[in-house]
N, C-alpha and C. Protein backbone atom coordinates (compact mmCIF):
# COMPACT_ATOMS: atom_id res chain seq x y z
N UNK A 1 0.83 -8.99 5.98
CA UNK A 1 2.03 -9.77 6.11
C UNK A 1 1.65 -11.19 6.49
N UNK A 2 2.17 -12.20 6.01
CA UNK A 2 2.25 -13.76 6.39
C UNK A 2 3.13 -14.01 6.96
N UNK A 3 4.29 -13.70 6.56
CA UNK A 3 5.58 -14.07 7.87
C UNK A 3 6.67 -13.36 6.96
N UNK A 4 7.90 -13.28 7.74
CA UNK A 4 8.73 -12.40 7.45
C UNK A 4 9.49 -12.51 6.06
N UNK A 5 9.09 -13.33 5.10
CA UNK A 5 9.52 -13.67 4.09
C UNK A 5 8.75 -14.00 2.83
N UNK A 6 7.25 -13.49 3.29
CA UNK A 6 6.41 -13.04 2.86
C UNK A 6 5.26 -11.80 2.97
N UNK A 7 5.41 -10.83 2.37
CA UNK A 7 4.76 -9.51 2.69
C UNK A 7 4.48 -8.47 1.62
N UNK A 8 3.90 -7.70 1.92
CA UNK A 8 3.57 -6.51 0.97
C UNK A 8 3.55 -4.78 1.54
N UNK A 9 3.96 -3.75 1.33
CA UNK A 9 3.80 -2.64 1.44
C UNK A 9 3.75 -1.69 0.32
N UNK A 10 2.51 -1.00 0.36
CA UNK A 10 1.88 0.36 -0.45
C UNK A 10 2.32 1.66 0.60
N UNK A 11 3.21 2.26 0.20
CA UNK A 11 4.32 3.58 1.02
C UNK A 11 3.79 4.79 0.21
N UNK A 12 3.66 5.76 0.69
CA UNK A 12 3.81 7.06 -0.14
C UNK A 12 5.21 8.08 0.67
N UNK A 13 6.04 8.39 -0.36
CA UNK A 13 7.33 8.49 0.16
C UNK A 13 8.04 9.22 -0.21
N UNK A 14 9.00 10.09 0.47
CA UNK A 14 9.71 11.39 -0.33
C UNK A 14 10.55 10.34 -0.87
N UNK A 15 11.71 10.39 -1.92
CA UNK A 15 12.61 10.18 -2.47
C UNK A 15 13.68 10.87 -2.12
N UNK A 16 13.74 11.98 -1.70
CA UNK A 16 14.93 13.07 -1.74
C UNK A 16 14.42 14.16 -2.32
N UNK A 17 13.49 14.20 -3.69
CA UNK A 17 13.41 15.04 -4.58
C UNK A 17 11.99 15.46 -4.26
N UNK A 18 11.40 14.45 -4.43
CA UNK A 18 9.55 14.24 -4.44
C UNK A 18 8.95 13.00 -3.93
N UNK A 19 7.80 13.58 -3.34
CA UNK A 19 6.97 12.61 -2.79
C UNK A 19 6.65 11.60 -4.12
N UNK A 20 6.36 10.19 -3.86
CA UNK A 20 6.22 9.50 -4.68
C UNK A 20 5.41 7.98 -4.17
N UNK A 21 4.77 7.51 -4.59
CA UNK A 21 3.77 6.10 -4.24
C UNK A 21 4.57 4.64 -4.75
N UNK A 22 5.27 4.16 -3.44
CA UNK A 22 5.89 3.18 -3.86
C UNK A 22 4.77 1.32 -2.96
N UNK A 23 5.31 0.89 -3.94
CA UNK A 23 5.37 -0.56 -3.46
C UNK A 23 6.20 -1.55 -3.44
N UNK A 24 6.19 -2.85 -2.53
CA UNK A 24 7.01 -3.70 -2.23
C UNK A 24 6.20 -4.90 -2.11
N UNK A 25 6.43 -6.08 -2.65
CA UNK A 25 6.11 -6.87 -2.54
C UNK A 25 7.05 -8.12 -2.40
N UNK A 26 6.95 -8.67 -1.36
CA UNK A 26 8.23 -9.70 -0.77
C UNK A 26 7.31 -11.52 -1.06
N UNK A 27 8.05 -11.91 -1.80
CA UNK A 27 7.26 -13.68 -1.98
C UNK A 27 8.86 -14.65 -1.45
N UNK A 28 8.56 -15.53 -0.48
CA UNK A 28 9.56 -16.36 -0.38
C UNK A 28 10.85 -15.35 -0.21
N UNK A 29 11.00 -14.40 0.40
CA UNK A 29 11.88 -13.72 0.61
C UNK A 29 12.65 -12.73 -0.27
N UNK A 30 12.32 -12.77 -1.86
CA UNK A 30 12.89 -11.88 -2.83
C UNK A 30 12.17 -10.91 -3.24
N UNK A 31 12.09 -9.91 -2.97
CA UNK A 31 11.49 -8.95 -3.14
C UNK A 31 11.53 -7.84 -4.57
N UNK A 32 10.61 -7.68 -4.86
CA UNK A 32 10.26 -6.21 -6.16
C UNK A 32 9.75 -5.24 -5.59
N UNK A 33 10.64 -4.33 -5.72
CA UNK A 33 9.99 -2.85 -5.78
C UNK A 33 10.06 -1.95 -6.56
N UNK A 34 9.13 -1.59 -6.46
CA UNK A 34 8.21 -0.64 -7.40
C UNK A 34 7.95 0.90 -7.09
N UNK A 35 8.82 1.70 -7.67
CA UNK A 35 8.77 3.21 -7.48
C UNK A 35 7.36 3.55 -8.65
N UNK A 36 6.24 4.17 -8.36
CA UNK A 36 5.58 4.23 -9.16
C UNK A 36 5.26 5.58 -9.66
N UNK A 37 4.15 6.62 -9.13
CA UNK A 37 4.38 7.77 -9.67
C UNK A 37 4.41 8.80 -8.63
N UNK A 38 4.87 10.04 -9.04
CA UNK A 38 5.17 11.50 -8.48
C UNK A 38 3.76 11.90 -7.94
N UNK A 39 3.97 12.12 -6.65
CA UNK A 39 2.47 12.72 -5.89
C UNK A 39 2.40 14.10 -6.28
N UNK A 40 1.37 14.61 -6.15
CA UNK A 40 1.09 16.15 -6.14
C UNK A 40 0.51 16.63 -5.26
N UNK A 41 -0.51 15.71 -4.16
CA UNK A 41 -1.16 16.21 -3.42
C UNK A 41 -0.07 16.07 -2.12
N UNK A 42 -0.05 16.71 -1.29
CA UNK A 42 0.28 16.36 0.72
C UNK A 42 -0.22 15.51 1.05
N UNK A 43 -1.38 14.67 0.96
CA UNK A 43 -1.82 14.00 1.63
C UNK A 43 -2.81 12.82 0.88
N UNK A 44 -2.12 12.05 -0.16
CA UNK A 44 -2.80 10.97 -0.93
C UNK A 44 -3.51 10.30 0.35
N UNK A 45 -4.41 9.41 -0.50
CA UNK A 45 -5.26 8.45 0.07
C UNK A 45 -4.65 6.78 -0.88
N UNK A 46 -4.76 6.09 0.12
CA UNK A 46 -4.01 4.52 -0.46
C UNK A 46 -4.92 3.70 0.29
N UNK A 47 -5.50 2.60 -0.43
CA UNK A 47 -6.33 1.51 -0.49
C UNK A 47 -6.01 0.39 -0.60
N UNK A 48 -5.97 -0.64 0.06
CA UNK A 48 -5.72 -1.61 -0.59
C UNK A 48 -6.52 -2.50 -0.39
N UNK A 49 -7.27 -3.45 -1.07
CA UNK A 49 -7.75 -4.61 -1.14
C UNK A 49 -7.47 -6.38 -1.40
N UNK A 50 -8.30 -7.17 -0.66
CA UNK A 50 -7.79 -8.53 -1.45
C UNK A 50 -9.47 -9.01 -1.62
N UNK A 51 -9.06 -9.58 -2.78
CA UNK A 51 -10.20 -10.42 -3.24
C UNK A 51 -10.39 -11.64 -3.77
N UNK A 52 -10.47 -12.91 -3.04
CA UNK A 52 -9.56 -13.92 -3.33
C UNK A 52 -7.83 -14.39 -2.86
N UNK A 53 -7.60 -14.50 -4.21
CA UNK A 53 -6.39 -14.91 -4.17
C UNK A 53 -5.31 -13.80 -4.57
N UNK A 54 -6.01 -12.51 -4.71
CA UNK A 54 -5.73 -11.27 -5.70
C UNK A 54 -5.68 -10.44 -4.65
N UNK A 55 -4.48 -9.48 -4.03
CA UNK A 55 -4.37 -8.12 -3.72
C UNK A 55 -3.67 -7.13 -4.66
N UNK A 56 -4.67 -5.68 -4.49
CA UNK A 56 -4.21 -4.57 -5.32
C UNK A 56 -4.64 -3.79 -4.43
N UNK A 57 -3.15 -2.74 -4.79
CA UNK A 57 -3.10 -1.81 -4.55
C UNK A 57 -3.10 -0.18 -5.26
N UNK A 58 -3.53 0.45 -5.01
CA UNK A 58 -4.86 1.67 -5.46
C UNK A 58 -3.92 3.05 -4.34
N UNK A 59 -4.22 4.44 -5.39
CA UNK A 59 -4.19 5.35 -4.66
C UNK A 59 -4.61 6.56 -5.54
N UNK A 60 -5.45 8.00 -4.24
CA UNK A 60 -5.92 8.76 -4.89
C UNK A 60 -5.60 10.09 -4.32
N UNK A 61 -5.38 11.25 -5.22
CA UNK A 61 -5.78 12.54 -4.36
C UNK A 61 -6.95 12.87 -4.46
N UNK A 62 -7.42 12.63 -4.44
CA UNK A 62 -8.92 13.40 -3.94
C UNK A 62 -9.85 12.40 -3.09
N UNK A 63 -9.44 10.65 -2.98
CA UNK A 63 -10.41 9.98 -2.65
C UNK A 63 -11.58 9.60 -3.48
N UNK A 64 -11.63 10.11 -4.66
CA UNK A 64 -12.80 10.14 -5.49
C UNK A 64 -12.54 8.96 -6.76
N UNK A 65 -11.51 9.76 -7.12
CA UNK A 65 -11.09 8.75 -8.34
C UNK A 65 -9.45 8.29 -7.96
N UNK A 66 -9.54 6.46 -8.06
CA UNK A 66 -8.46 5.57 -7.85
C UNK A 66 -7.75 5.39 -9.48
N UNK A 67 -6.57 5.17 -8.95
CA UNK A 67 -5.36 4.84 -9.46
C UNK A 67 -4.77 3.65 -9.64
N UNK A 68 -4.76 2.43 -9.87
CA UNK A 68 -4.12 1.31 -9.63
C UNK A 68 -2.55 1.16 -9.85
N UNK A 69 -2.12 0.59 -8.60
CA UNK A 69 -0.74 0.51 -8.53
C UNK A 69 -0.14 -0.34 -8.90
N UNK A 70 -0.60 -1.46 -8.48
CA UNK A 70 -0.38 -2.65 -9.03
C UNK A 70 -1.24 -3.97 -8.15
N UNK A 71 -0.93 -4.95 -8.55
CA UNK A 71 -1.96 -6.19 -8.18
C UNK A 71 -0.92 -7.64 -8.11
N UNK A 72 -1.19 -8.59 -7.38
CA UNK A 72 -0.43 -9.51 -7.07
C UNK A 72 -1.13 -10.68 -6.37
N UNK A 73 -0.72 -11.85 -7.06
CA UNK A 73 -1.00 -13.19 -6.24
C UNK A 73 -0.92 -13.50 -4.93
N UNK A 74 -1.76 -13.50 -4.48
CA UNK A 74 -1.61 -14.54 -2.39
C UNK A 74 -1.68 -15.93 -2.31
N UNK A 75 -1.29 -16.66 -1.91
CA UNK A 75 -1.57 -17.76 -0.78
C UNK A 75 -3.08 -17.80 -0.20
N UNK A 76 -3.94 -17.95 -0.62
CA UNK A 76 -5.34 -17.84 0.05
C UNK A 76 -5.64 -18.46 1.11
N UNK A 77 -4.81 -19.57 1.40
CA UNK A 77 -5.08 -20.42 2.48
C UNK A 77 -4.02 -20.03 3.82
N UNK A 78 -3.32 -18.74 3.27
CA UNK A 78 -2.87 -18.64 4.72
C UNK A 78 -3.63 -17.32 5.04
N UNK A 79 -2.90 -17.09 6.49
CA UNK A 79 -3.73 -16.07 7.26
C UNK A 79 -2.71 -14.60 7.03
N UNK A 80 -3.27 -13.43 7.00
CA UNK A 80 -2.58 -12.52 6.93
C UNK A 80 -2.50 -11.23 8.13
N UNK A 81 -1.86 -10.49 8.20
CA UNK A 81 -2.07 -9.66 9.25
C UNK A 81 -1.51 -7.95 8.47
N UNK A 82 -2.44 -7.07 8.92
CA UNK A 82 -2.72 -5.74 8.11
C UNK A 82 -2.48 -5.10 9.07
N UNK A 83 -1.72 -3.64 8.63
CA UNK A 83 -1.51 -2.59 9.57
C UNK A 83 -1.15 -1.33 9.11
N UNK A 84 -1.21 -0.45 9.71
CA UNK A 84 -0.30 1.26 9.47
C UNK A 84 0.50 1.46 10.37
N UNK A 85 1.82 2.03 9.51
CA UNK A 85 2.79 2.74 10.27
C UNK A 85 3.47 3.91 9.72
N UNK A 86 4.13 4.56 10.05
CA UNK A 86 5.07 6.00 9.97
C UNK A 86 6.22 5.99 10.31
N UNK A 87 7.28 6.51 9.41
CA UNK A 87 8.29 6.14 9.81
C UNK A 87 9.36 7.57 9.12
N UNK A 88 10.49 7.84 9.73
CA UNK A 88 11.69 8.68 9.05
C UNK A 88 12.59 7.77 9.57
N UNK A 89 13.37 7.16 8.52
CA UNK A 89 14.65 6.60 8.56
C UNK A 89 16.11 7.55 8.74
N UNK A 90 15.67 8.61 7.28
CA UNK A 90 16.93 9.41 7.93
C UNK A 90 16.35 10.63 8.08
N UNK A 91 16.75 11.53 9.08
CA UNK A 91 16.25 12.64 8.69
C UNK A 91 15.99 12.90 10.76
N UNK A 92 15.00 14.00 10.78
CA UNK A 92 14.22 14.41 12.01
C UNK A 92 13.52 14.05 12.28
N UNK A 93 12.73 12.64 12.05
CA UNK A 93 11.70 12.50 11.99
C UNK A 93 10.40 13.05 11.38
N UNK A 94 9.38 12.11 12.14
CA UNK A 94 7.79 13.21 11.02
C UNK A 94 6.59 13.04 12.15
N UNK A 95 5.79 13.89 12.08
CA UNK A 95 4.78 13.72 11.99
C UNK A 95 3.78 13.43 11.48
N UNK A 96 3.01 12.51 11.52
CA UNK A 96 2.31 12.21 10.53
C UNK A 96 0.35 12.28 11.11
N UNK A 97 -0.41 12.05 10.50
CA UNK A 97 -2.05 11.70 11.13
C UNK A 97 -2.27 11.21 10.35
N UNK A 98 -3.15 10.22 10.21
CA UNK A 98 -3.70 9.02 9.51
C UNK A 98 -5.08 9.54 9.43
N UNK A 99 -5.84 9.64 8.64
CA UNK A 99 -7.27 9.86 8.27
C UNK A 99 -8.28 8.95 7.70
N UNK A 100 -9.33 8.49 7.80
CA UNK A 100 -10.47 8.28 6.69
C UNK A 100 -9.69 6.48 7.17
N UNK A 101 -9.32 6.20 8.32
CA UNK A 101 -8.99 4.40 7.79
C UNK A 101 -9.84 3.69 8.21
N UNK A 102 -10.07 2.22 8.22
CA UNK A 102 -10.93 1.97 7.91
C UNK A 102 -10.30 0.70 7.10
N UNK A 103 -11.06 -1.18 7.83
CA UNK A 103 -11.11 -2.10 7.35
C UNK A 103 -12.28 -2.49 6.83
N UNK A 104 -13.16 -3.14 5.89
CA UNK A 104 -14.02 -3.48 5.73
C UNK A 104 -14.09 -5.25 5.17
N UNK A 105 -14.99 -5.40 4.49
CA UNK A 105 -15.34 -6.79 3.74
C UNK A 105 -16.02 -5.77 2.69
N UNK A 106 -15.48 -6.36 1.54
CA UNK A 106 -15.66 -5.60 0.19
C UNK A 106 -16.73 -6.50 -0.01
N UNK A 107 -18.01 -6.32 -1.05
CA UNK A 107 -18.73 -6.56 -1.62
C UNK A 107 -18.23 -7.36 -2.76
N UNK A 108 -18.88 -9.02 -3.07
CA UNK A 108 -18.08 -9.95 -3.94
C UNK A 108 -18.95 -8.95 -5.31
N UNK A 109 -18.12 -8.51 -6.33
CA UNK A 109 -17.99 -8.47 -7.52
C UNK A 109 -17.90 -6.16 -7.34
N UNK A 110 -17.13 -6.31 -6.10
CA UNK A 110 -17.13 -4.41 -5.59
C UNK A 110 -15.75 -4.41 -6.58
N UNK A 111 -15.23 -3.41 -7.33
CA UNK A 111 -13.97 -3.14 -7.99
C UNK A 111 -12.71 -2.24 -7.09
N UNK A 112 -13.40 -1.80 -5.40
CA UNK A 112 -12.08 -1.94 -4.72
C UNK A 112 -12.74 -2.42 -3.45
């Protein structure tokens, strides 16, 4: 996130029906989102990277082999701030555990 009118989120998310891998991407305050595809596993793995001026976002069941979700322009010269969270809006809440996370510095010419 850069500030509240600029941001991005990679969600994996029931719908009502089925779990599903969504994204959001907010520029100057107008936002696209992006319902993308039907999970199969319980417990995807989601990646995301920036490289440059370029963030994409990636997801896998198995961890082995990635998926690309989609990819999008940054601001390179500003600063950003990264995080995880969990959430039930409606419902009983959830439990959730976070596994395998993990920030790094990607390798210049690494493909995630």
């Amino acid at each position: 996130m850069a500030d509240d009118n600029n941001w991005a989120k990679l969600c994996y998310e029931f719908n009502g029906e089925y779990p599903t891998i969504v994204s959001v991407v907010t520029k100057d305050g107008s936002s696209d989102d992006c319902n993308s595809m039907q999970v199969t596993t319980p417990a995807p793995f989601l990646r995301i990277t920036k490289l440059g001026k370029v963030v994409s976002f990636y997801y896998s069941e198995d961890g082995e082999r990635w998926t690309l979700v989609r990819y999008f322009g940054v601001n390179e010269s500003r600063s950003y701030v990264a995080g995880v969270v969990a959430q039930s809006p409606q419902g009983k809440g959830c439990r959730v555990i976070f596994q395998s996370l993990s920030i790094t510095n990607p390798e210049a010419g690494s493909r995630f």
